[in-house]
C-alpha atoms as a PDB file:
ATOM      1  CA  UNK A   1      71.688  44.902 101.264  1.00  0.00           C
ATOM      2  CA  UNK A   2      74.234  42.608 102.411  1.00  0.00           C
ATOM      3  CA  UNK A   3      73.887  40.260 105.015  1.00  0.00           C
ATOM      4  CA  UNK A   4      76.486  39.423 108.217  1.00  0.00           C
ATOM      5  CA  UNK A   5      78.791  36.855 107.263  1.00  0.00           C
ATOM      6  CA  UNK A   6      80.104  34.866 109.744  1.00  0.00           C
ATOM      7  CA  UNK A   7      83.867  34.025 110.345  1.00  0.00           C
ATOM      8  CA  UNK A   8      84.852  30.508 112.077  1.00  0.00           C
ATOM      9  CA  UNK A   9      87.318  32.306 114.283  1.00  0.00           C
ATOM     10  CA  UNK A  10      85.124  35.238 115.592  1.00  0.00           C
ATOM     11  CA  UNK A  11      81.697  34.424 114.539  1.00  0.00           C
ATOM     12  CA  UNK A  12      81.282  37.135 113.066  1.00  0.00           C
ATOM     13  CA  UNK A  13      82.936  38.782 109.782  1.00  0.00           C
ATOM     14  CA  UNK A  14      84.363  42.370 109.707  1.00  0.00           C
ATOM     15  CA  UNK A  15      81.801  44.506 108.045  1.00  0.00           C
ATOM     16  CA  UNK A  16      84.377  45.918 105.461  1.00  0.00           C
ATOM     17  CA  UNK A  17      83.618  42.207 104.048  1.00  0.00           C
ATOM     18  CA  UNK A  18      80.464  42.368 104.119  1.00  0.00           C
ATOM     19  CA  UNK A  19      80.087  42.063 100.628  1.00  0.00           C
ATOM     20  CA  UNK A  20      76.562  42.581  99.440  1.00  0.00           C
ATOM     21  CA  UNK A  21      74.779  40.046  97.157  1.00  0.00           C
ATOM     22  CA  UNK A  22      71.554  39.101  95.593  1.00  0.00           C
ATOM     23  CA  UNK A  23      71.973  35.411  97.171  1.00  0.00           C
ATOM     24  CA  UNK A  24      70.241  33.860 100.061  1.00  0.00           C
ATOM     25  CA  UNK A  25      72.810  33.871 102.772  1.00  0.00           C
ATOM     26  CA  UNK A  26      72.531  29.786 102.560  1.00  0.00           C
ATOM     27  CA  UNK A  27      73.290  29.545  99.561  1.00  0.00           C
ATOM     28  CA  UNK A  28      76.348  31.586  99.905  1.00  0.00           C
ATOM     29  CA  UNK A  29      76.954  29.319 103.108  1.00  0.00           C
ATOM     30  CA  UNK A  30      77.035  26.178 100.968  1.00  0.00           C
ATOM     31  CA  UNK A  31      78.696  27.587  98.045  1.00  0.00           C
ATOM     32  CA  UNK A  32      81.550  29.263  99.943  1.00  0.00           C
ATOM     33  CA  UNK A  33      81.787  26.018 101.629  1.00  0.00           C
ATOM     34  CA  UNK A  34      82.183  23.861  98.767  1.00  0.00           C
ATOM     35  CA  UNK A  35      84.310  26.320  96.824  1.00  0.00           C
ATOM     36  CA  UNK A  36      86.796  26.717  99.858  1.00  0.00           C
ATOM     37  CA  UNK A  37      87.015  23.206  99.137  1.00  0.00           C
ATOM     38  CA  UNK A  38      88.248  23.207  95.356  1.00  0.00           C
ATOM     39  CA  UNK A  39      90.295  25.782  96.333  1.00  0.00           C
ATOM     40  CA  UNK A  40      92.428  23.546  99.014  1.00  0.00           C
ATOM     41  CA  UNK A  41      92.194  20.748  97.036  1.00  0.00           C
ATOM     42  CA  UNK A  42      93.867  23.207  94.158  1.00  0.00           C
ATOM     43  CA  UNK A  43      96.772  24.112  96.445  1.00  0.00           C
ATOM     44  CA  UNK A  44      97.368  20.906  97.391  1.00  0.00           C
ATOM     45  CA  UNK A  45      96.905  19.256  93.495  1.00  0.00           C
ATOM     46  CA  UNK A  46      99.316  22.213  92.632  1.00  0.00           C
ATOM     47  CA  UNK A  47     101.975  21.095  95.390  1.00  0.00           C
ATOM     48  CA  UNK A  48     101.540  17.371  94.641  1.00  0.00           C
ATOM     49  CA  UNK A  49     101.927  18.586  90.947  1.00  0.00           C
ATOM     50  CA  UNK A  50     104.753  20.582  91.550  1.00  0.00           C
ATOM     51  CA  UNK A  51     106.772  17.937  93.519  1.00  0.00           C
ATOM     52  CA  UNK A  52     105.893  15.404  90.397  1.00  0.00           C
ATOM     53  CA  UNK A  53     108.023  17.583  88.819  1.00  0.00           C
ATOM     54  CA  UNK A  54     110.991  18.360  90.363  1.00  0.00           C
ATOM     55  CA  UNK A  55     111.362  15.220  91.113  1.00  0.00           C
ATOM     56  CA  UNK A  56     110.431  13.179  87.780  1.00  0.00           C
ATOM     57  CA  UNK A  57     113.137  10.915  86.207  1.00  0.00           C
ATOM     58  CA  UNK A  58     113.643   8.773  83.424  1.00  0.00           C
ATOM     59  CA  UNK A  59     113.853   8.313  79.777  1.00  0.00           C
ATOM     60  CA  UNK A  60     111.008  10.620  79.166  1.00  0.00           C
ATOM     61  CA  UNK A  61     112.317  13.176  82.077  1.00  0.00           C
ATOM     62  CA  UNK A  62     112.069  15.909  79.533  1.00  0.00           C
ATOM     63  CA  UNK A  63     108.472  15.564  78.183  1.00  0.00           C
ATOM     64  CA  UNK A  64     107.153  14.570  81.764  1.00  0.00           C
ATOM     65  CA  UNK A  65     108.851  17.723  83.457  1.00  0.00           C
ATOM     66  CA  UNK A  66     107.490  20.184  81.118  1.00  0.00           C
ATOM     67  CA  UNK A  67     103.934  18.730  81.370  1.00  0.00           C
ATOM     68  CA  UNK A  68     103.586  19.126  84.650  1.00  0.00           C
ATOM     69  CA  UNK A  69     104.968  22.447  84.598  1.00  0.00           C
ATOM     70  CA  UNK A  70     102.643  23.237  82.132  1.00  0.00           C
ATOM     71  CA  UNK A  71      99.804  21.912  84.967  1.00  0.00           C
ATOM     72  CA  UNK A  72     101.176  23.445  88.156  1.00  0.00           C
ATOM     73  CA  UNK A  73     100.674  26.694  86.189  1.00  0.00           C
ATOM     74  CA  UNK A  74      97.057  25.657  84.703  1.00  0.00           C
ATOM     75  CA  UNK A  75      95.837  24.517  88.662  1.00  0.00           C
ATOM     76  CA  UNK A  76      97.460  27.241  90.380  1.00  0.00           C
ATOM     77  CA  UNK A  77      95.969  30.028  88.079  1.00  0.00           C
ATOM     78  CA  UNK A  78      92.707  28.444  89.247  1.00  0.00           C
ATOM     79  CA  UNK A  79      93.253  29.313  93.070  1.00  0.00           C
ATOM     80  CA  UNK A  80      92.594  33.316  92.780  1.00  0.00           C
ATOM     81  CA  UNK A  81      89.190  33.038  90.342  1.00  0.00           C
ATOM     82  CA  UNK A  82      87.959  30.221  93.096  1.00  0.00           C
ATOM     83  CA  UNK A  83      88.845  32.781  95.859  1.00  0.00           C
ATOM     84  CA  UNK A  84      87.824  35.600  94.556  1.00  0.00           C
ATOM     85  CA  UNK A  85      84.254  33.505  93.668  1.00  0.00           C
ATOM     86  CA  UNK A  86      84.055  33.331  97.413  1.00  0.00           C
ATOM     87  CA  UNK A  87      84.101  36.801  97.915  1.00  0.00           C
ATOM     88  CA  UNK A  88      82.103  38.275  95.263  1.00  0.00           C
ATOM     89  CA  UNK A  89      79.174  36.316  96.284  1.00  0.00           C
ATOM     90  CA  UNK A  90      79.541  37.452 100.160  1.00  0.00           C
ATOM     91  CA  UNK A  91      81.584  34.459 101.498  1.00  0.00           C
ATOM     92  CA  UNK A  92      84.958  34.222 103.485  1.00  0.00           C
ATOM     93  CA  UNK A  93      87.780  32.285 101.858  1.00  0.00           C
ATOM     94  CA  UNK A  94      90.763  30.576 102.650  1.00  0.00           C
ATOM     95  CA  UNK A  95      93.107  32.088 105.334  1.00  0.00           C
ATOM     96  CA  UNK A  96      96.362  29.539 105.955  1.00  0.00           C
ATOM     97  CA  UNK A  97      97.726  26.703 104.812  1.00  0.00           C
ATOM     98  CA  UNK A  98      96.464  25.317 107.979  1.00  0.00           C
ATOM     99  CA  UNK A  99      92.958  25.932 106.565  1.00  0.00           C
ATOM    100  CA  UNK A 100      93.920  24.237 103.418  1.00  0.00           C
ATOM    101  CA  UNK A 101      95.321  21.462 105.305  1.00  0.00           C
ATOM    102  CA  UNK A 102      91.942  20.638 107.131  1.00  0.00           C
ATOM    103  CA  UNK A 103      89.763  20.999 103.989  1.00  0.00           C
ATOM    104  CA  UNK A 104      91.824  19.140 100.981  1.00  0.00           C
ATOM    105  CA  UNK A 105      90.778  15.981 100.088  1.00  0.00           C
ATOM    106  CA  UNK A 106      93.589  15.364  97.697  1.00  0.00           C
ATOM    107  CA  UNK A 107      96.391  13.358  99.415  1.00  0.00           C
ATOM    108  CA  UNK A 108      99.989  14.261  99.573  1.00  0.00           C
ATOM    109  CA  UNK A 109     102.600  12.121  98.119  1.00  0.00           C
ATOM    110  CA  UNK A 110     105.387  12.211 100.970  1.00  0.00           C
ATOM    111  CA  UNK A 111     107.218   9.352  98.816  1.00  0.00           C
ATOM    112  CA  UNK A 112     111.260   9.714  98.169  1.00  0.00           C
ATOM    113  CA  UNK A 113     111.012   8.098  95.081  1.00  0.00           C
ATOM    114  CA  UNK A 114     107.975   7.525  92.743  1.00  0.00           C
ATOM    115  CA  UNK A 115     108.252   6.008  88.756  1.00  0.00           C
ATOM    116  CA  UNK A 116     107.433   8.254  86.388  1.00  0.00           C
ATOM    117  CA  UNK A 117     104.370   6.171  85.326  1.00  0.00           C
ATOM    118  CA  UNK A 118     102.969   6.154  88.738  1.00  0.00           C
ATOM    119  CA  UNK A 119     102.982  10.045  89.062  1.00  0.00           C
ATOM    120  CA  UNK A 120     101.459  10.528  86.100  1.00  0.00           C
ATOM    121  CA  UNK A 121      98.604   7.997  86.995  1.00  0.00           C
ATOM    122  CA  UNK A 122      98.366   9.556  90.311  1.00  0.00           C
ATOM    123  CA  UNK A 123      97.431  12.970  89.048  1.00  0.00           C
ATOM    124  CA  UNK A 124      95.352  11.241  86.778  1.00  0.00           C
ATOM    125  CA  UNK A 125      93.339  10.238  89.326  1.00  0.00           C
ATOM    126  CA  UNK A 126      93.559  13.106  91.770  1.00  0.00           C
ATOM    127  CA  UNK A 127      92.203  15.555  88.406  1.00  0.00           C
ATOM    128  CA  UNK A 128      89.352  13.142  87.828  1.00  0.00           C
ATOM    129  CA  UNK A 129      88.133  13.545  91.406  1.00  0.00           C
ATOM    130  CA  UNK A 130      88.469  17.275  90.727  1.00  0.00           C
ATOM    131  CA  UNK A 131      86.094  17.088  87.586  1.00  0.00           C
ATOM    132  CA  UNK A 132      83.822  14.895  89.559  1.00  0.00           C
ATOM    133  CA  UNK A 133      83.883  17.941  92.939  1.00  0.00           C
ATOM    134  CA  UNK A 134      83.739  20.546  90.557  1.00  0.00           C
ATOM    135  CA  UNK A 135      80.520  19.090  88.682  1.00  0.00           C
ATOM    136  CA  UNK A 136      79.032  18.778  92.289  1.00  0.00           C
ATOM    137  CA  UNK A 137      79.580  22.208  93.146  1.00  0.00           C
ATOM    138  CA  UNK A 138      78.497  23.057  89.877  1.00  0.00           C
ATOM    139  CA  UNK A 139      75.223  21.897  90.430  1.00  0.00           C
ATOM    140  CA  UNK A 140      75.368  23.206  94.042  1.00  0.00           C
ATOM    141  CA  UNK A 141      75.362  26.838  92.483  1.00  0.00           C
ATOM    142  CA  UNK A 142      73.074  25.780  89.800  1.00  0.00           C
ATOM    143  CA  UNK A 143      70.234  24.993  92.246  1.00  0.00           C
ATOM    144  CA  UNK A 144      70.771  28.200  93.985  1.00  0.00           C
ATOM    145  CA  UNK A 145      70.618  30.120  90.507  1.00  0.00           C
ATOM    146  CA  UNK A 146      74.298  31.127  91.008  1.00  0.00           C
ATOM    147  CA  UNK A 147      74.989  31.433  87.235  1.00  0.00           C
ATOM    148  CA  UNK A 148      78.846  33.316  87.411  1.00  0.00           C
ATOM    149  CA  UNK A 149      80.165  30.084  89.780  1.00  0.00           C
ATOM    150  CA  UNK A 150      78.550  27.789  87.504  1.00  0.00           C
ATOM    151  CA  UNK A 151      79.750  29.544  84.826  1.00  0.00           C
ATOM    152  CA  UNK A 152      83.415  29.405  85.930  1.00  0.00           C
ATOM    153  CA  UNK A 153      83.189  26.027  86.974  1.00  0.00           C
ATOM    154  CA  UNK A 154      82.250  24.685  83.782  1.00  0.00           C
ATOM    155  CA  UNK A 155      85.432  25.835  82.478  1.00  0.00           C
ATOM    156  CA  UNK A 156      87.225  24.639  85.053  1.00  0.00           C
ATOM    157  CA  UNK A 157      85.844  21.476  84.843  1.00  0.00           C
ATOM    158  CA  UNK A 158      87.407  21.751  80.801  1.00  0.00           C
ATOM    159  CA  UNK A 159      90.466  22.560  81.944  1.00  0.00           C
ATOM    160  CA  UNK A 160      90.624  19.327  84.528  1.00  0.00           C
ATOM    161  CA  UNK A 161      89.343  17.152  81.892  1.00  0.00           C
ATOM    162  CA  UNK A 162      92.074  18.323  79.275  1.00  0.00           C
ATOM    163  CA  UNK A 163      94.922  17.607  82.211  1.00  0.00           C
ATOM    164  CA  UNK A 164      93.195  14.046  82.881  1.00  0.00           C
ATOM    165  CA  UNK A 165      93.299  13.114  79.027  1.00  0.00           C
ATOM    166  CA  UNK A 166      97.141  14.147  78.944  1.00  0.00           C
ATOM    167  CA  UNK A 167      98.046  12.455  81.615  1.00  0.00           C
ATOM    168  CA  UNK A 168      96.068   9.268  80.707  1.00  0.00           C
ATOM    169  CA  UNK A 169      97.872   9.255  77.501  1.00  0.00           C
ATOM    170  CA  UNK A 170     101.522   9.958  78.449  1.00  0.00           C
ATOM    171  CA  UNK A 171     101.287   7.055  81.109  1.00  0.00           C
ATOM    172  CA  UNK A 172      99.742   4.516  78.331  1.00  0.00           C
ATOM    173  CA  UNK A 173     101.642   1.695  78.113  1.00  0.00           C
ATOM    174  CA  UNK A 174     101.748   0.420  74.107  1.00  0.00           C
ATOM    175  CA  UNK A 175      98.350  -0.978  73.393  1.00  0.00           C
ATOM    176  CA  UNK A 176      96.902  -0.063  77.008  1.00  0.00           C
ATOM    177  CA  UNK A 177      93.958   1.727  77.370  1.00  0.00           C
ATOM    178  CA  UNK A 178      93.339   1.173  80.600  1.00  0.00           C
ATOM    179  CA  UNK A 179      92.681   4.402  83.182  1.00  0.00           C
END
């Protein structure tokens, strides 16, 4: 049988989410906690993403609009499988955008103007840092035998590794390679 969860407001979770699971209760602790953690950082990567592109110009406006369009939609399709992780395995997810505000480590870009080049680099880097989070979570669930987050993750760290090579190579200058 399931196990109390606790909620940060209350301290204690409703038992009609008290969803019952095979997994030590800290395990689901550390899992929910680094999981809520992709999933602000995939709200926020999704906003940042989103802003890129309305507000991309330039000779390459087209191509650079519908790629990060193409993104937004990748990242934000993410945000319900994360969440939904959480609450198969017993743990409490996101609430608020307040929530999300306290646990995203990917930065806003406040900026009223930003070159093309630069957003694309930026995302660059803020999708790297993903991969790298993901991988650690990854192995989070892997040491507590938590085979359907590792599972997802893996593909999630695919999908973050395809959006880092296309946005490494649209920002390439001629003859730069450099990330």
């Amino acid at each position: 049988m399931s196990k109390a969860r606790q909620d940060s407001k209350s301290g204690k979770v409703s038992p009609d989410l008290d969803t019952p699971t095979d997994l030590p209760q800290a395990g689901v602790d550390k899992i929910s906690a680094a999981l809520n953690v992709l999933l602000a950082d995939a709200f926020a990567l999704y906003m940042k993403t989103k802003n890129f592109h309305w507000h991309v110009s330039g000779r390459h406006f087209r191509d650079y609009h519908l790629l990060l369009d193409e993104q937004a939609a990748a990242i934000l399709a993410t945000t319900d499988e994360l969440a939904e992780r959480v609450r198969k395995i017993g743990g409490v997810t996101l609430r608020s955008i307040g929530q999300v505000a306290k646990l995203q480590t990917v930065k806003d870009n406040n900026e009223a103007y930003v070159p093309p080049r630069e957003m694309l680099r930026e995302l660059m880097e803020d999708n790297k840092k993903m991969a790298a989070a993901m991988r650690k979570a990854r192995k989070l669930a892997d040491d507590h035998e938590d085979v359907g987050t590792t599972s997802l993750l893996e593909n999630f760290i695919d999908q973050t590794e395809r959006r880092t090579w296309f946005l490494f190579e649209a920002s390439r200058q001629e003859g730069d390679n450099a990330a």
